[in-house]
C-alpha atoms as a PDB file:
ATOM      1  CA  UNK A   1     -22.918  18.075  38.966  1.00  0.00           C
ATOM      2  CA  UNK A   2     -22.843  20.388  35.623  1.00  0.00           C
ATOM      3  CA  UNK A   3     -21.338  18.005  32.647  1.00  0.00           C
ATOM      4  CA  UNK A   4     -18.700  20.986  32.304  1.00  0.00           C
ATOM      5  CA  UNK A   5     -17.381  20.573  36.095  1.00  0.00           C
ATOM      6  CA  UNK A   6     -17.551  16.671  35.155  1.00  0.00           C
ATOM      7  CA  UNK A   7     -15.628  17.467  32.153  1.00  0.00           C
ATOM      8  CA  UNK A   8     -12.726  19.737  33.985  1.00  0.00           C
ATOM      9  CA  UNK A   9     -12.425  16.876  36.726  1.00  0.00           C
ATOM     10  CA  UNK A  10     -11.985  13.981  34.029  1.00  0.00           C
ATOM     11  CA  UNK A  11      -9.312  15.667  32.322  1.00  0.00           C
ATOM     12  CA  UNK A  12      -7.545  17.176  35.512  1.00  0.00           C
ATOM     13  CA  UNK A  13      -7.555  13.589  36.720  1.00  0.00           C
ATOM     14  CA  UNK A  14      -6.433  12.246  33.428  1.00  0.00           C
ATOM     15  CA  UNK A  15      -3.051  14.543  33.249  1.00  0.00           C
ATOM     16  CA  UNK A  16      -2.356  13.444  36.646  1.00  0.00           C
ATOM     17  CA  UNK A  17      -2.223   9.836  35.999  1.00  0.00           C
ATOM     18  CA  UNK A  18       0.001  10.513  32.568  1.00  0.00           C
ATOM     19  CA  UNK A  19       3.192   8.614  32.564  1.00  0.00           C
ATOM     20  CA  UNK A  20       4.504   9.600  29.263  1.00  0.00           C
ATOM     21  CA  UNK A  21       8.322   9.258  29.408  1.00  0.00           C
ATOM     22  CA  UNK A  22      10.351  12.477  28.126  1.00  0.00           C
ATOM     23  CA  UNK A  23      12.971  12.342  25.873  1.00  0.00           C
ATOM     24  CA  UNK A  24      16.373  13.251  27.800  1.00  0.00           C
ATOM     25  CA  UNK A  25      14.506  10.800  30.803  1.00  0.00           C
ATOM     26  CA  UNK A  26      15.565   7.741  28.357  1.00  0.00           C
ATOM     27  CA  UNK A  27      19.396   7.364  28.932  1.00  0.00           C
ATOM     28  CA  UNK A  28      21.609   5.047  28.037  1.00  0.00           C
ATOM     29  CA  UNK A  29      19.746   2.555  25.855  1.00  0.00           C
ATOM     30  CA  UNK A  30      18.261   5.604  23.857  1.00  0.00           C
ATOM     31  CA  UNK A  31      21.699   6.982  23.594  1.00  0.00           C
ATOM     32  CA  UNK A  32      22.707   3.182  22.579  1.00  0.00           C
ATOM     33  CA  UNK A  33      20.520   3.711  19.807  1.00  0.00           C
ATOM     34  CA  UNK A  34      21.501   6.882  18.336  1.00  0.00           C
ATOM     35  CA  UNK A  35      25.249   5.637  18.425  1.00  0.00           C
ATOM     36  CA  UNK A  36      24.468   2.223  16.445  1.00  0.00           C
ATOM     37  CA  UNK A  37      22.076   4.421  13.807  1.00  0.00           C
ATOM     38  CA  UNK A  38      25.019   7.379  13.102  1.00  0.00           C
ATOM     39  CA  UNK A  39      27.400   4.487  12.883  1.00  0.00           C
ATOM     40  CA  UNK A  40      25.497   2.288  10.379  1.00  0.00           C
ATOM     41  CA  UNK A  41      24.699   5.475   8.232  1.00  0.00           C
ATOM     42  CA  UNK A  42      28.276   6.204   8.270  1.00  0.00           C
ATOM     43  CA  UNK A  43      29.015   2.472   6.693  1.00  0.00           C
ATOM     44  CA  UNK A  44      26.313   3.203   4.340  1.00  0.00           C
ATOM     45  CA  UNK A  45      28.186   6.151   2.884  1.00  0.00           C
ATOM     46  CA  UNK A  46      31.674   4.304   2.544  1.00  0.00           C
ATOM     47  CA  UNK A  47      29.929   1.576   0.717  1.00  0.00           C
ATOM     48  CA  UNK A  48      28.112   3.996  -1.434  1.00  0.00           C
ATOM     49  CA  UNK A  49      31.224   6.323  -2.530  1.00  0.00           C
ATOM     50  CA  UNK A  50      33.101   2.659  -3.369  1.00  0.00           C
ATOM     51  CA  UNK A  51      30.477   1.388  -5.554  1.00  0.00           C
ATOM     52  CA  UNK A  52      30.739   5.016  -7.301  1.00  0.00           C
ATOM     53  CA  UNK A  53      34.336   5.479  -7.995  1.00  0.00           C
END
C-alpha cells in the first residue's frame, strides 16, 4: 500500500469517527448560559452608572 492511499484512508476514517458537537445541537443548558451571562452584564451596567452619578 502507497503511504499516500495510507494517508487518504487514515484521515477518511478519522472524520468518520468525529463527534464534535455543533453549536445550535447544545440546547437548553447552552441557552441557560447565555441567559445568566446577558443578565449578569446587565447588573454590571446598573452598578456601574450608580457608582458614576
Amino acid at each position: 500500500m502507497k503511504a499516500r492511499t495510507r494517508f487518504l484512508k487514515s484521515v477518511i476514517s478519522a472524520a468518520k469517527s468525529d463527534t464534535t458537537e455543533m453549536p445550535w445541537t447544545r440546547g437548553a443548558p447552552r441557552q441557560a448560559r447565555l441567559n445568566a451571562r446577558r443578565i449578569g452584564s446587565d447588573q454590571r451596567q446598573d452598578t456601574l452608572r450608580l457608582k458614576r452619578a
